[in-house]
Protein backbone atom coordinates (compact mmCIF):
# COMPACT_ATOMS: atom_id res chain seq x y z
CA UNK A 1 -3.27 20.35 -24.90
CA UNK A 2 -1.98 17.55 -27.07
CA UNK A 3 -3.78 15.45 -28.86
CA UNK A 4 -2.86 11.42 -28.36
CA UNK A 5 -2.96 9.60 -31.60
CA UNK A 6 -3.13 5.98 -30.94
CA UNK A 7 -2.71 3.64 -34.37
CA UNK A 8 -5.65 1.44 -35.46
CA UNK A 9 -3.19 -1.31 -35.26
CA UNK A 10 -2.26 -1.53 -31.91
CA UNK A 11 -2.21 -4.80 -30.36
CA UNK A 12 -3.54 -6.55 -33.38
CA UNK A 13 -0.51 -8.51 -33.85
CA UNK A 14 -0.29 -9.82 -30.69
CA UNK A 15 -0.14 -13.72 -30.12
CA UNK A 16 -2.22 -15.18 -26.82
CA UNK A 17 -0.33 -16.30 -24.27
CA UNK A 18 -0.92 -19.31 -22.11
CA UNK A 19 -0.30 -20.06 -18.51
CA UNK A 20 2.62 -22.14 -17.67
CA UNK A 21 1.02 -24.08 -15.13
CA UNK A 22 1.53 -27.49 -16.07
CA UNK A 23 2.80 -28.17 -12.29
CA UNK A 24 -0.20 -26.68 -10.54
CA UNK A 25 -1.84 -29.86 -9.77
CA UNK A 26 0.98 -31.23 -7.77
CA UNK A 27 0.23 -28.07 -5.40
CA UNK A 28 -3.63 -27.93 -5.40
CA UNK A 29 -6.54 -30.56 -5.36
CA UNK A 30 -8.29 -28.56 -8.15
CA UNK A 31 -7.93 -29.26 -12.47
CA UNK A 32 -6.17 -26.24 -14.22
CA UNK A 33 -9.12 -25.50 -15.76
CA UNK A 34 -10.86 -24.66 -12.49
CA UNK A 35 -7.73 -23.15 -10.99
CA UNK A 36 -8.23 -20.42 -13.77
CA UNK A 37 -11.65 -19.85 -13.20
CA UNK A 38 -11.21 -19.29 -9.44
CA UNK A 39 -8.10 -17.45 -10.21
CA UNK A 40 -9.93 -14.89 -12.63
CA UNK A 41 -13.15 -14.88 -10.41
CA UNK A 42 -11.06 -14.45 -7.45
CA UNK A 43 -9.28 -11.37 -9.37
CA UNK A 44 -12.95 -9.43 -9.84
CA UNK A 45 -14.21 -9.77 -5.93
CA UNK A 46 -11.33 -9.65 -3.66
CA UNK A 47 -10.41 -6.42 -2.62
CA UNK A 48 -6.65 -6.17 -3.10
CA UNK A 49 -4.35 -3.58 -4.59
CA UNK A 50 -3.14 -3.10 -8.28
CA UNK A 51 0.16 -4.01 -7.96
CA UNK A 52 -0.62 -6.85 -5.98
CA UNK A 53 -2.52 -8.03 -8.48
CA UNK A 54 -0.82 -7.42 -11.13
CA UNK A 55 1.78 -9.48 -9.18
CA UNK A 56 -0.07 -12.37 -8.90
CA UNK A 57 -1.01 -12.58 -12.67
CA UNK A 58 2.35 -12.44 -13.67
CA UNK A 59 3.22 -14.77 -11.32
CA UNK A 60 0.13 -17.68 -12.20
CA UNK A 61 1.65 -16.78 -15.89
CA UNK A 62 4.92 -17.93 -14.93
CA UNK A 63 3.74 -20.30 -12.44
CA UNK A 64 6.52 -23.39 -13.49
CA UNK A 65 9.19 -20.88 -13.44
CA UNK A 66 8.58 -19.67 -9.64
CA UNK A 67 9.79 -20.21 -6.15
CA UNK A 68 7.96 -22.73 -3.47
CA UNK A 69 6.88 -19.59 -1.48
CA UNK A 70 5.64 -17.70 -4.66
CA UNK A 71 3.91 -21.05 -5.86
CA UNK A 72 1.74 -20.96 -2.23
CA UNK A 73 1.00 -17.90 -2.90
CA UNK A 74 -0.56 -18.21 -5.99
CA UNK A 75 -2.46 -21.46 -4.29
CA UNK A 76 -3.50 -19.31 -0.98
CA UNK A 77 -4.98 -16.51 -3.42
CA UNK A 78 -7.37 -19.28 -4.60
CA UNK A 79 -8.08 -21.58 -1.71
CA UNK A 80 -7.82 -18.88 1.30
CA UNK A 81 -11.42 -16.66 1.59
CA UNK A 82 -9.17 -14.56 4.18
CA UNK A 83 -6.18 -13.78 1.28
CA UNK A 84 -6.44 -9.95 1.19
CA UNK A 85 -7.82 -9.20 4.44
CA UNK A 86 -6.86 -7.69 7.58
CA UNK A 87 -6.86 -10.57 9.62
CA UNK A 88 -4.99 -12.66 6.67
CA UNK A 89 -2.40 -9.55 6.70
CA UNK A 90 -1.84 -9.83 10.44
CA UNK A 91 -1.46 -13.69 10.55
CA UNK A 92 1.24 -13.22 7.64
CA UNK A 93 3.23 -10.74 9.64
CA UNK A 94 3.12 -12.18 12.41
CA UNK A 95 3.94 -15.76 11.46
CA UNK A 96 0.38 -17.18 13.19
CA UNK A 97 -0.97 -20.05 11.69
């Protein structure tokens, strides 16, 4: 076996980065600042996938940059209580509303 040295310094010079979300409210009836904390909150006690997830933070990161149909789905992960579910899965593939 090989040991795995990892530096002391790792990650220390990293700066924050903030959301780009300064569109959000034109898509949602919540403030940014509560659109993060449902966002994060939402993160911890849905039941969805890693890579999903790590989708969706990269895309409420980027959220100015996106697409209309990426935006809504940023907005769906917070306002839908079905987003991750069966039923919410079935509904998307099959176009029901």
């Amino acid at each position: 076996m090989f040991p795995i040295l990892i530096h002391s310094t790792l990650g220390k010079n990293q700066s924050m980065r903030l959301p780009k979300i300064s569109t959000l409210e034109n898509y949602t009836h919540l403030t940014k600042e509560d659109f993060e904390i449902h966002f994060r909150k939402n993160l911890n006690e849905k039941n969805i996938g890693l890579f999903t997830s790590a989708s969706l933070i990269d895309k409420f990161y980027n959220f100015d940059n996106l697409k209309e149909s990426d935006k809504i789905e940023v907005i769906e992960f917070v306002e839908n209580d079905e987003y991750g579910t069966w039923k919410y899965i079935f509904k998307k593939l099959f176009n029901i509303k």
